[in-house]
Protein backbone atom coordinates (compact mmCIF):
# COMPACT_ATOMS: atom_id res chain seq x y z
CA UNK A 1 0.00 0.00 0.00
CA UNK A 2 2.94 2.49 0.71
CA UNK A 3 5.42 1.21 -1.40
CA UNK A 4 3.38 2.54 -4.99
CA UNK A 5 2.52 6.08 -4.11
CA UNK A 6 5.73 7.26 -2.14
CA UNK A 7 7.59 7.14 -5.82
CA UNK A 8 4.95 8.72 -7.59
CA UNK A 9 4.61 11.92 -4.87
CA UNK A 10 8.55 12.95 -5.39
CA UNK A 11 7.61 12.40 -9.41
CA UNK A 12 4.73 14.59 -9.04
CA UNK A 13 6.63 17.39 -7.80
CA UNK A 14 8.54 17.91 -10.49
CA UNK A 15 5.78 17.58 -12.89
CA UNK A 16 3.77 19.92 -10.78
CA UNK A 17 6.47 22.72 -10.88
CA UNK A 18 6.63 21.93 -14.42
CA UNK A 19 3.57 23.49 -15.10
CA UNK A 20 3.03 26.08 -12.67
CA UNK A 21 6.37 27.18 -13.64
CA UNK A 22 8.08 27.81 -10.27
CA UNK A 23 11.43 27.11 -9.78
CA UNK A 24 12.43 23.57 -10.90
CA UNK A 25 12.13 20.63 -8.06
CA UNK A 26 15.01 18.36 -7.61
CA UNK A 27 14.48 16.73 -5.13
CA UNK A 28 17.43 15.14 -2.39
CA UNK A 29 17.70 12.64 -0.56
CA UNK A 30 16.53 14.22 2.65
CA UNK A 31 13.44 15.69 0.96
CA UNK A 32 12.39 12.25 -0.18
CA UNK A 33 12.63 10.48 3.21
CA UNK A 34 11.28 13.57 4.94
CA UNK A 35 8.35 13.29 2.50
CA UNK A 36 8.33 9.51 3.07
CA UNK A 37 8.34 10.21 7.04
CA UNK A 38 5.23 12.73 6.00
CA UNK A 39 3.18 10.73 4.21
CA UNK A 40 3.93 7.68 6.63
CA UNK A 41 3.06 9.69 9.97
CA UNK A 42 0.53 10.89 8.09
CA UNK A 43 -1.25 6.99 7.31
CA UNK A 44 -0.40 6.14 11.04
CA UNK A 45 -2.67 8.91 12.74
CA UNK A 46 -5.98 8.00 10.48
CA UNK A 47 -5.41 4.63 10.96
CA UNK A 48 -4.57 5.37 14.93
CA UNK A 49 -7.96 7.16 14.72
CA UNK A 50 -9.91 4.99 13.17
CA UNK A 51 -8.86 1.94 15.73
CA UNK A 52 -9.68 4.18 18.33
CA UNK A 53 -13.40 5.44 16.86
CA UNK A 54 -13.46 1.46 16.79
CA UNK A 55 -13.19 1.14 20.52
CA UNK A 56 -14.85 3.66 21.81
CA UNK A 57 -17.91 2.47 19.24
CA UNK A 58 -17.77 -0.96 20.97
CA UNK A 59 -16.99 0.82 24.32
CA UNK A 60 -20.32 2.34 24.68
CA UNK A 61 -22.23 -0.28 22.86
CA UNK A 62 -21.47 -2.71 25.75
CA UNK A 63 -21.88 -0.25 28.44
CA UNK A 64 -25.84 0.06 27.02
C-alpha cells in the first residue's frame, strides 16, 4: 500500500512545478525520506484514529 505512491509523490513534484512554472524541483535525498516520514506519519494517525473510533464504538455499545 505504501510502497506505490511514495515514488509517484517525489515524481509529481517535479511535474507539478513543471507546469506552474516555479522554480524547478530536484528533489534530495533528505526531501524524499522527509516526504516519506510525512506521508507515513501521516497513514499512522488515520489509521490510529480509526482503531480508536473502533473502541470507543464498541466501548459504549457494551456499556448500554
Amino acid at each position: 500500500m505504501f510502497v506505490h505512491p511514495l515514488p509517484e509523490l517525489v515524481s509529481g513534484g517535479s511535474e507539478l512545478s513543471e507546469k506552474i512554472g516555479v522554480i524547478a524541483y530536484t528533489p534530495i535525498y533528505l526531501v524524499e525520506a522527509l516526504l516519506f516520514f510525512v506521508v507515513l506519519l501521516g497513514s499512522l494517525v488515520v489509521f490510529s484514529v480509526d482503531i480508536l473510533a473502533q473502541r470507543l464504538t464498541s466501548l459504549s455499545s457494551i456499556s448500554s
